[in-house]
C-alpha atoms as a PDB file:
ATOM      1  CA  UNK A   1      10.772 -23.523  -4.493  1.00  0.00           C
ATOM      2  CA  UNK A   2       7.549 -21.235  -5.012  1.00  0.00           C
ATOM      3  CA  UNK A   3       6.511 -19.324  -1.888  1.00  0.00           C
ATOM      4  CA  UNK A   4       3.407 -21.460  -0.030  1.00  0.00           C
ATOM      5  CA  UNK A   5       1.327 -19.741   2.785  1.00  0.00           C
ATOM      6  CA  UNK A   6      -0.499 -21.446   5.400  1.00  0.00           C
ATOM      7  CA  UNK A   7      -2.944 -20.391   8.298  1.00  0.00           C
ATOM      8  CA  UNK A   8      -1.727 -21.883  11.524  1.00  0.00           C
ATOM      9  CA  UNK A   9      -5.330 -21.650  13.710  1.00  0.00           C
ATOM     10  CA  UNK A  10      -4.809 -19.987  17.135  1.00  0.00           C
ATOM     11  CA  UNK A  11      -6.738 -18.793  20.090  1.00  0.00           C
ATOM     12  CA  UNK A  12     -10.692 -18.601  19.307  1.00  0.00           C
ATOM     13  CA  UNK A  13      -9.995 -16.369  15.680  1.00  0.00           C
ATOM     14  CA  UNK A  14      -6.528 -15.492  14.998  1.00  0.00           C
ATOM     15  CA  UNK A  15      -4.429 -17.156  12.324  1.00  0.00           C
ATOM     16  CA  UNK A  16      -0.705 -17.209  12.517  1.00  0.00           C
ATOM     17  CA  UNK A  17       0.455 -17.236   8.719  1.00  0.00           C
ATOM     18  CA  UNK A  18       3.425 -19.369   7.896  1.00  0.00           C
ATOM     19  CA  UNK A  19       5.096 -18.540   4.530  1.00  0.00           C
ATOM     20  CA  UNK A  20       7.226 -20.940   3.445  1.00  0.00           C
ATOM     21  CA  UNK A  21       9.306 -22.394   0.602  1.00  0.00           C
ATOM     22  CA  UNK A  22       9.085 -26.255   1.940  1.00  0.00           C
ATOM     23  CA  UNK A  23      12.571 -26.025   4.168  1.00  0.00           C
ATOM     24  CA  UNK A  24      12.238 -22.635   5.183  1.00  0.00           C
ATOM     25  CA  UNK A  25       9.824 -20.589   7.482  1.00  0.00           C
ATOM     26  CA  UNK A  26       8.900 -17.198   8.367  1.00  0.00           C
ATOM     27  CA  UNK A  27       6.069 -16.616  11.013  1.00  0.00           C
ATOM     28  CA  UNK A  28       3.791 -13.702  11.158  1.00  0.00           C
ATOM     29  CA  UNK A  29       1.878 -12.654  14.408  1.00  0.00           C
ATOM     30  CA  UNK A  30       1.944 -15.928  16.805  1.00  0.00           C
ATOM     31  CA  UNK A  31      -0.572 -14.939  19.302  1.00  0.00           C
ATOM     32  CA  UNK A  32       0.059 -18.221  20.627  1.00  0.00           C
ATOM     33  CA  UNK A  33       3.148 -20.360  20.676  1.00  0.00           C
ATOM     34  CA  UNK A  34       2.390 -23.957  20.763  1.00  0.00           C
ATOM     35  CA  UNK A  35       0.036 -24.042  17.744  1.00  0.00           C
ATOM     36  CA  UNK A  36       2.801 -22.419  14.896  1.00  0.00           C
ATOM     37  CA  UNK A  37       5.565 -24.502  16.605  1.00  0.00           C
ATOM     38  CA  UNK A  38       3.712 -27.896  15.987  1.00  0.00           C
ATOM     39  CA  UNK A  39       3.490 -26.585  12.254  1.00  0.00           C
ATOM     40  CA  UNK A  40       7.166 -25.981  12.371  1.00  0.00           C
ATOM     41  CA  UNK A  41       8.009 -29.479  13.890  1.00  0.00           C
ATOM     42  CA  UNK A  42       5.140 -31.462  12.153  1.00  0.00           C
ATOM     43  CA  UNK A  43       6.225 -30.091   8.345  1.00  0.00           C
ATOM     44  CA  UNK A  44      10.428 -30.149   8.980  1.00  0.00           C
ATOM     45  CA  UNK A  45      10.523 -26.498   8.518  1.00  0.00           C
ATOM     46  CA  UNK A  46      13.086 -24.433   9.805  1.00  0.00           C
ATOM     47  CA  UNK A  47      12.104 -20.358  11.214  1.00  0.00           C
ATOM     48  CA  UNK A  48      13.966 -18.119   9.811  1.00  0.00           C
ATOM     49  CA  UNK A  49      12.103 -14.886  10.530  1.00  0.00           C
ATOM     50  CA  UNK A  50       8.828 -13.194  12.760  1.00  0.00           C
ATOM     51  CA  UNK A  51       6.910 -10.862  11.156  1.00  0.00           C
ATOM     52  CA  UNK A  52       4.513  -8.602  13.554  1.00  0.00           C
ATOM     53  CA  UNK A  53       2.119  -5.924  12.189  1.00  0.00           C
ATOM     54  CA  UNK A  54       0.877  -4.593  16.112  1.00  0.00           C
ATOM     55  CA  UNK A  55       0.944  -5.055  19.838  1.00  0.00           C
ATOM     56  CA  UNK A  56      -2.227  -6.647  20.809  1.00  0.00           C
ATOM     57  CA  UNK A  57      -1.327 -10.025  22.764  1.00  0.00           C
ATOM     58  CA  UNK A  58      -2.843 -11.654  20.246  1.00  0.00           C
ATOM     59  CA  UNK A  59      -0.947 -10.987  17.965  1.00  0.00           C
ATOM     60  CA  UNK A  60       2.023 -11.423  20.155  1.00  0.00           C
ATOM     61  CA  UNK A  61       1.617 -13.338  22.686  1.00  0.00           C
ATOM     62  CA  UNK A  62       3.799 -16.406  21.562  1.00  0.00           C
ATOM     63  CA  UNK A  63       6.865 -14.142  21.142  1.00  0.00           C
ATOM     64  CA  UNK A  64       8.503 -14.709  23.854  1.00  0.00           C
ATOM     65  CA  UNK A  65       8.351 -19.040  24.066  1.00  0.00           C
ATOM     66  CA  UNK A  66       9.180 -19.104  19.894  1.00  0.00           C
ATOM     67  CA  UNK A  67      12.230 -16.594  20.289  1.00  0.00           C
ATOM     68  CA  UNK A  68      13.168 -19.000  23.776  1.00  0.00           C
ATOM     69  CA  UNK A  69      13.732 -21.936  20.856  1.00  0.00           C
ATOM     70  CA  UNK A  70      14.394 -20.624  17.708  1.00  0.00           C
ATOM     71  CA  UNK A  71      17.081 -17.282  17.663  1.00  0.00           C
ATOM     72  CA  UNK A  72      15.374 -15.453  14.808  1.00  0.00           C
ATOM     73  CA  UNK A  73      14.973 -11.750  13.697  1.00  0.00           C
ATOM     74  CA  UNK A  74      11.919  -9.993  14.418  1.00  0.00           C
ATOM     75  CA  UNK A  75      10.438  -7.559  12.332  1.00  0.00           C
ATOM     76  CA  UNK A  76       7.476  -5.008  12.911  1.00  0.00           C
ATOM     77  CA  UNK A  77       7.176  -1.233  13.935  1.00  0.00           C
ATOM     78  CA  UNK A  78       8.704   1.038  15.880  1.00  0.00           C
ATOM     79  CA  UNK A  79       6.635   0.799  19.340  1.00  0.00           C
ATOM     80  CA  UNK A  80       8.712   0.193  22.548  1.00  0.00           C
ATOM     81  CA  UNK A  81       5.298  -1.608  23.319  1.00  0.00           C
ATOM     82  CA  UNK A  82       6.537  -4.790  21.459  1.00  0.00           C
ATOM     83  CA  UNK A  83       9.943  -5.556  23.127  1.00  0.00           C
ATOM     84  CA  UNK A  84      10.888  -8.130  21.172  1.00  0.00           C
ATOM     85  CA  UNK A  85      11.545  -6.256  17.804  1.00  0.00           C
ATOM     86  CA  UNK A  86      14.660  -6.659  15.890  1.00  0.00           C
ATOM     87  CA  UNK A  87      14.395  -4.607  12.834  1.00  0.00           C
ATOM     88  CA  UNK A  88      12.291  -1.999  13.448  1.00  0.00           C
ATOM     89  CA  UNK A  89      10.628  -0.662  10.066  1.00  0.00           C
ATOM     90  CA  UNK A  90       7.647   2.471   9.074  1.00  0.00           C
ATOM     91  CA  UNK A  91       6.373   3.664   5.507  1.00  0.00           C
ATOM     92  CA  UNK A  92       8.166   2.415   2.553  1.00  0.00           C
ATOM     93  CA  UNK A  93      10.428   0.332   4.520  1.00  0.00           C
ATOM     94  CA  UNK A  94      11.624  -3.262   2.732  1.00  0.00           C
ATOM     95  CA  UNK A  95      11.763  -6.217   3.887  1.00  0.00           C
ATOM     96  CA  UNK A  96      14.471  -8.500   2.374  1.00  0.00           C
ATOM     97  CA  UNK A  97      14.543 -11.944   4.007  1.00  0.00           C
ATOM     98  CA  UNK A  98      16.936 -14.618   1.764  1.00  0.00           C
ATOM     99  CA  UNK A  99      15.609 -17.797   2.734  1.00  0.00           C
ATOM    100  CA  UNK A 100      12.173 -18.161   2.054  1.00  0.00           C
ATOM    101  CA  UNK A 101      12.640 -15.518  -0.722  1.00  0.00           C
ATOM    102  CA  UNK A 102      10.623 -12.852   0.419  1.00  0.00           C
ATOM    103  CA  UNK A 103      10.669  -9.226  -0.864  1.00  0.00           C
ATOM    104  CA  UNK A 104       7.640  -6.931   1.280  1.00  0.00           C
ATOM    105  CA  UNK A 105       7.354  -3.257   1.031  1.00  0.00           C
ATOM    106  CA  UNK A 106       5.967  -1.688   4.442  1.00  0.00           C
ATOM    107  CA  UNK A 107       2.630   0.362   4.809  1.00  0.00           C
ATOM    108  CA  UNK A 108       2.281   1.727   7.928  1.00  0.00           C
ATOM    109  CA  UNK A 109      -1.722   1.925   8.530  1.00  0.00           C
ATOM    110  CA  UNK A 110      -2.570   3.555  12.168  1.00  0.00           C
ATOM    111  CA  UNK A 111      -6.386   2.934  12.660  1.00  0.00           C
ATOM    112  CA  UNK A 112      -6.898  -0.057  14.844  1.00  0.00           C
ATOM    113  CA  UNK A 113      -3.715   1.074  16.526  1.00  0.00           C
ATOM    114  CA  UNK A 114      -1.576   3.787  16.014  1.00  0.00           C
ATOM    115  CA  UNK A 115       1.401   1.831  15.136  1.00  0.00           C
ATOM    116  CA  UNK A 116      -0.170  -0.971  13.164  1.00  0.00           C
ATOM    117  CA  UNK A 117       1.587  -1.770   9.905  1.00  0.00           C
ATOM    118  CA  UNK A 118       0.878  -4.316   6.919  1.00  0.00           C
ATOM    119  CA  UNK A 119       3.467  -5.825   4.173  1.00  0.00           C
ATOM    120  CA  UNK A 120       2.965  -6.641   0.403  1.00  0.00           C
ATOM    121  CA  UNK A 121       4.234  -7.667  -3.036  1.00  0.00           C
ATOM    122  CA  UNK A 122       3.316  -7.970  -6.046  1.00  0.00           C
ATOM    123  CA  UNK A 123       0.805 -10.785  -4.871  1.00  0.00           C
ATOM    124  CA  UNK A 124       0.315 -10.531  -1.090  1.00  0.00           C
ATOM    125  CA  UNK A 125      -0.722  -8.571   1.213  1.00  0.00           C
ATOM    126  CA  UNK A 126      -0.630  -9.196   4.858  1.00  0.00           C
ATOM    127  CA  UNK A 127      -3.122  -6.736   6.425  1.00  0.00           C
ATOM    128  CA  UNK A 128      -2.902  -7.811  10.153  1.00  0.00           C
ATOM    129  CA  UNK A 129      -6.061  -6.176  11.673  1.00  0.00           C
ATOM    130  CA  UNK A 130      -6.260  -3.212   9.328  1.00  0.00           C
ATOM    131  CA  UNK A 131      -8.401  -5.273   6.637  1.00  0.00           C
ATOM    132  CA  UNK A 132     -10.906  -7.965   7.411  1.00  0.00           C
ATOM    133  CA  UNK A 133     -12.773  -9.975   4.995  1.00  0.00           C
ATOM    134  CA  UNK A 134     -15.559  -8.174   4.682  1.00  0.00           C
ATOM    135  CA  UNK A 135     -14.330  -5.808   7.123  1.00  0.00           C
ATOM    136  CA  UNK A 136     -11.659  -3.662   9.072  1.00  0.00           C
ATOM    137  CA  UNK A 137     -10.102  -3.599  12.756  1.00  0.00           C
ATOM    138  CA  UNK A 138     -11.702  -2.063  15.352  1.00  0.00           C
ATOM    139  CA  UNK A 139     -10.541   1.916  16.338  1.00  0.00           C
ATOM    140  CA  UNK A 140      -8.712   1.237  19.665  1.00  0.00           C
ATOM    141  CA  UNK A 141      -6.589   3.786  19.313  1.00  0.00           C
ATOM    142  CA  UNK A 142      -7.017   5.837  16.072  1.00  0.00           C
ATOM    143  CA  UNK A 143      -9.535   7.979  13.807  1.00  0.00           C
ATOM    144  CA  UNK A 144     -12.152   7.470  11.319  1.00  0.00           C
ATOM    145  CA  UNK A 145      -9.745  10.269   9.315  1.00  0.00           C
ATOM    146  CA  UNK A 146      -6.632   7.725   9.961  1.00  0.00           C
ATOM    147  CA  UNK A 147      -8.527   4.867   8.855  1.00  0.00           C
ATOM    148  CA  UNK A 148      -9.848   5.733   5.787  1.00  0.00           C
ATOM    149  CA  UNK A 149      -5.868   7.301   4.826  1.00  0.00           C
ATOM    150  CA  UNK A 150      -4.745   3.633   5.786  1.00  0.00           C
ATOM    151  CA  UNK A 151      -7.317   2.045   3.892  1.00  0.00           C
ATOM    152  CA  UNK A 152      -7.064   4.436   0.957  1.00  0.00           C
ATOM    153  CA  UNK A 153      -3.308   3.128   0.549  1.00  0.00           C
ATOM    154  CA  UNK A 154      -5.016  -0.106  -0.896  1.00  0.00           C
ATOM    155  CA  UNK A 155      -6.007   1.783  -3.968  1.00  0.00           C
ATOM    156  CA  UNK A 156      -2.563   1.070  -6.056  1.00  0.00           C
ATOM    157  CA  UNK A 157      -2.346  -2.122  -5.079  1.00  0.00           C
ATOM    158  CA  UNK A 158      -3.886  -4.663  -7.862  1.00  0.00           C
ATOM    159  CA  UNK A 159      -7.269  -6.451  -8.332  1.00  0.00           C
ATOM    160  CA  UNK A 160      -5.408  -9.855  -8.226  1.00  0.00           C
ATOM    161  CA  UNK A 161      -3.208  -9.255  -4.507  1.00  0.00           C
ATOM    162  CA  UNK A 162      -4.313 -11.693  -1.807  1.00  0.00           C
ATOM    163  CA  UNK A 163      -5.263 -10.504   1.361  1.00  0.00           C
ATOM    164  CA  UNK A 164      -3.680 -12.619   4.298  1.00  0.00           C
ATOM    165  CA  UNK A 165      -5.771 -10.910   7.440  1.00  0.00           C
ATOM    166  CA  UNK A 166      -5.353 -12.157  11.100  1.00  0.00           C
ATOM    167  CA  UNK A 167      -8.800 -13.207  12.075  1.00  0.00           C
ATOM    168  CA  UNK A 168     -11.674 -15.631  10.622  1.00  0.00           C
ATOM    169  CA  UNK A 169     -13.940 -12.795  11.052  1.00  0.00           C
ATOM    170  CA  UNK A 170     -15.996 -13.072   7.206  1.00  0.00           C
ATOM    171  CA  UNK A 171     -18.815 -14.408   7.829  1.00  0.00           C
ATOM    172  CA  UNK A 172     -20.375 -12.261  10.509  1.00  0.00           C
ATOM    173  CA  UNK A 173     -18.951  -9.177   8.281  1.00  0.00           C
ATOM    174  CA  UNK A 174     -20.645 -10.325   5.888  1.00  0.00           C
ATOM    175  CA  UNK A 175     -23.976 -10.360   7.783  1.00  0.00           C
ATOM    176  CA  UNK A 176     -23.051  -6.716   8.576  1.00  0.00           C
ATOM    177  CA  UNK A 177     -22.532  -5.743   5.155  1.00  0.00           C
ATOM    178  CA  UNK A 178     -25.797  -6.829   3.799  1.00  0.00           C
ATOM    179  CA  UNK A 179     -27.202  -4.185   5.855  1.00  0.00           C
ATOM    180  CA  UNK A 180     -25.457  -1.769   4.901  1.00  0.00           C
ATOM    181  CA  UNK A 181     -25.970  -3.113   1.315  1.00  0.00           C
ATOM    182  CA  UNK A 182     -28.652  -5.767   1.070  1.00  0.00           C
ATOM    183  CA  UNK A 183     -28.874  -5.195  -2.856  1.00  0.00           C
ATOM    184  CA  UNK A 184     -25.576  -5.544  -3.212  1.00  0.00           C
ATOM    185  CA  UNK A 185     -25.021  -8.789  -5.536  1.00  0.00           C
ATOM    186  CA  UNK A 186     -21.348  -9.301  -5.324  1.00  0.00           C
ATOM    187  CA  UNK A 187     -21.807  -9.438  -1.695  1.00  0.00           C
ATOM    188  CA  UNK A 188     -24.762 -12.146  -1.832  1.00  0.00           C
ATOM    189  CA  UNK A 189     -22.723 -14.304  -3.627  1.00  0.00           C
ATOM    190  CA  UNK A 190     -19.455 -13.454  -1.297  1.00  0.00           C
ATOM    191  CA  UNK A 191     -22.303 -14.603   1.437  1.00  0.00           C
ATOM    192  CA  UNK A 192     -23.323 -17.636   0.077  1.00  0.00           C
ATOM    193  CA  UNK A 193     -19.501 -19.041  -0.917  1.00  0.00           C
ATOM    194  CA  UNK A 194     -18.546 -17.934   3.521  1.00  0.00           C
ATOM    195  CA  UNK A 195     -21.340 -19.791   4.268  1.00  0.00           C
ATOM    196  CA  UNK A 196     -20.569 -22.923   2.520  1.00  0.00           C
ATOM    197  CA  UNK A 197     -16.811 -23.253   3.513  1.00  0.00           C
ATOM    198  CA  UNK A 198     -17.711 -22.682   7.366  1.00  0.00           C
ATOM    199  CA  UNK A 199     -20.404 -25.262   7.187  1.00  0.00           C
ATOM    200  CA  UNK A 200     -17.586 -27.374   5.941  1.00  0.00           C
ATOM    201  CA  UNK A 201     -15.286 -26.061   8.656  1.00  0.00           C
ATOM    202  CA  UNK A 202     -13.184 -24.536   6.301  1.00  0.00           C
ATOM    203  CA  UNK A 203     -11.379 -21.208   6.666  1.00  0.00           C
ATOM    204  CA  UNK A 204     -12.611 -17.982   4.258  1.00  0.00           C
ATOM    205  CA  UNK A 205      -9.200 -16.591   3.352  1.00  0.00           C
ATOM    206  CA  UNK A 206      -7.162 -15.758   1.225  1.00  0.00           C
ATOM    207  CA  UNK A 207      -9.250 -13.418  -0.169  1.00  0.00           C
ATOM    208  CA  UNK A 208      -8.521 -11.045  -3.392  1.00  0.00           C
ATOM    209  CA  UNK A 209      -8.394  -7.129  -3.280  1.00  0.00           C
ATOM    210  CA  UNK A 210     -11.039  -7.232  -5.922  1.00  0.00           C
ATOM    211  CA  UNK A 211     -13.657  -9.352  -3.781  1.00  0.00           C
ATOM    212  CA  UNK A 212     -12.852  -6.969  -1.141  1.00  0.00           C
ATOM    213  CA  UNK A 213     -13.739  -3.521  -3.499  1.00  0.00           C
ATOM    214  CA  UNK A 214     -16.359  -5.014  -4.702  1.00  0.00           C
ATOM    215  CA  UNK A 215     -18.310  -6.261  -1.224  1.00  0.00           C
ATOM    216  CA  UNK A 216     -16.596  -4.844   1.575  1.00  0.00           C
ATOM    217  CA  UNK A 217     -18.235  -1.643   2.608  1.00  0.00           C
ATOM    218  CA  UNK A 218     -15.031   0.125   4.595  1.00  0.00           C
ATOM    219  CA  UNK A 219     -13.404   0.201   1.562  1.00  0.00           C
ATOM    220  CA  UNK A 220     -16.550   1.316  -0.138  1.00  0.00           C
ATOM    221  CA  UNK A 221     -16.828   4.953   1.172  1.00  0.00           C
ATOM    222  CA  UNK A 222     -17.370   6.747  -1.830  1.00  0.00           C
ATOM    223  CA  UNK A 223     -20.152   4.455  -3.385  1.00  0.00           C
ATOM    224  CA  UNK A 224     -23.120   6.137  -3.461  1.00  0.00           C
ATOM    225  CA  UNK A 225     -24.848   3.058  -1.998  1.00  0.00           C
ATOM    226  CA  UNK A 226     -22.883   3.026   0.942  1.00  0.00           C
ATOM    227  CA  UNK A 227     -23.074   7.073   1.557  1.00  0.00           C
ATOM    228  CA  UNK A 228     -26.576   6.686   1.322  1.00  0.00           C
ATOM    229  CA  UNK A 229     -26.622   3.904   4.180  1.00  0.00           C
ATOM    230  CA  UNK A 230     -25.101   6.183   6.533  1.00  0.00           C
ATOM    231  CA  UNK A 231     -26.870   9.482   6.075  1.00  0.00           C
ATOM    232  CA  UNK A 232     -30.066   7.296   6.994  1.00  0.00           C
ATOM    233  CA  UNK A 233     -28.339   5.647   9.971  1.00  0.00           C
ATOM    234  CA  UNK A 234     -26.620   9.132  10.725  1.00  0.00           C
ATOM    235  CA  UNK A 235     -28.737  11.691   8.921  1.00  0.00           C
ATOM    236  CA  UNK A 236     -26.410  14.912   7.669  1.00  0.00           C
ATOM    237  CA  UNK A 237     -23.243  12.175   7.433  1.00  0.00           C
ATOM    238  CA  UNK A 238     -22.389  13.752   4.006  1.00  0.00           C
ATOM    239  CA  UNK A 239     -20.177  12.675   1.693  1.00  0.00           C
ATOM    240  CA  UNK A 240     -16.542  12.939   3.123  1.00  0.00           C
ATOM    241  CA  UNK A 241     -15.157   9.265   3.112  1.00  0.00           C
ATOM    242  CA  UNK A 242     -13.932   9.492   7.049  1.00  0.00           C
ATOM    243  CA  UNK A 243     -17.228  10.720   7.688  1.00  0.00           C
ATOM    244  CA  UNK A 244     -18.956   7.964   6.253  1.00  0.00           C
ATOM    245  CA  UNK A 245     -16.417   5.122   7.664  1.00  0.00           C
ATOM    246  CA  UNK A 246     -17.031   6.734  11.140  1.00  0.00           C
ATOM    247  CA  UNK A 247     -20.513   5.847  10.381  1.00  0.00           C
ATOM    248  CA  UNK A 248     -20.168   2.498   9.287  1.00  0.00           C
ATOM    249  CA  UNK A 249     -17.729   1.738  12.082  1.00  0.00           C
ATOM    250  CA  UNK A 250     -20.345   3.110  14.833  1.00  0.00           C
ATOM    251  CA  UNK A 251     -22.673   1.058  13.371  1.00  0.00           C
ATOM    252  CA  UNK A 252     -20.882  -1.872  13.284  1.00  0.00           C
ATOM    253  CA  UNK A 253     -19.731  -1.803  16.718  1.00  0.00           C
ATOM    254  CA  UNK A 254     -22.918  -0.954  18.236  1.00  0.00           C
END
């Protein structure tokens, strides 16, 4: 059966994502356990797998009560920080899980943390907190420099790949955005479709890696638009990409 992916809702923001082929299951970052094994119960699906792209507890929090019912690899990076890690894997690494059929080539992304990773195909890509919506994770432990190199690894991947991200973060990055790009029209309209779904209480994601080029301004670096937004918030920025993420991650925070 063709692969289906679902957001289990967790915690205030987080989504666990279940990919599944109808029988079979494979979780990826249960910050919580109740919510994804209600899914698992509800839909007659059985886990096969744990995928986990970093250590925050939210991210990882349901480990331990999941793994207490269902015996199932767990795959993510090397960091002795997440215990419950099976199959360790970095850069380039594969993962080859038989039942659902899943094939995902490893990026390892250090930015929001230094071990953070994210997995794609030919279709997918789950970015974790590396890639928002609209925006990118937080540095808690890495550099503008590392950042924009994780980020930068997006550029070979195709217009069409779905972006799977762990929180339902879009529409306040998209308010951001527009001031770092009010003109921006692909944005706008990005604006106007977030709006609409959360007024409906529906979730903004998947989005594709061509919405994302096209409106989200950490992955906009080198657009004159956006270089020109943070020499006026940081006058003498420049034009060196890390230099102008730093900016647009200050200002973002602040």
């Amino acid at each position: 059966m063709p692969l289906t992916i679902e957001a289990v809702p967790v915690l205030e923001t987080n989504y666990v994502w279940a990919l599944h082929d109808g029988s079979r299951c494979v979780l990826v970052d249960p910050g919580s356990a109740a919510e994804p094994l209600a899914f698992l119960g509800d839909n007659g699906l059985e886990l096969t797998a744990i995928l986990v792209t970093h250590h925050h507890r939210d991210h990882t929090g349901g480990l331990d009560e999941i793994l207490a019912r269902h015996e199932v690899p767990v795959w993510g990076p090397r960091d002795e920080r997440i215990e419950q890690v099976t199959h360790p894997v970095g850069e380039g690494g594969r993962i080859e899980i038989d039942q659902p059929s899943l094939s995902l080539t490893v990026l390892e992304t250090p930015g929001h943390t230094t071990s953070h990773l994210m997995f794609h195909d030919d279709h997918h890509l789950i970015s974790g907190d590396t890639l928002f919506s609209i925006g990118c994770g937080r540095l808690f432990e890495g550099t503008p420099e590392q950042m924009q190199a994780s980020l930068d690894k997006l550029s070979r991947l195709p217009d069409e790949t779905r972006i799977y991200c762990g929180h339902e973060y879009t529409l306040d990055n998209c308010r951001f955005a527009l001031q770092v790009e009010p003109d921006n029209t692909a944005l706008q309209a990005r604006f106007e479709r977030v709006q609409r779904l959360r007024e409906d209480g529906r979730i903004t994601l998947p989005s594709t890696l061509a919405e994302e080029r096209a409106a989200n301004p950490f992955l906009r670096t080198r657009k004159p638009e956006v270089i020109e937004a943070a020499n006026q918030r940081e006058p003498g920025t420049g034009k060196d990409p890390a230099a102008v993420f730093g900016v647009i991650r200050r200002w973002k925070d602040g």
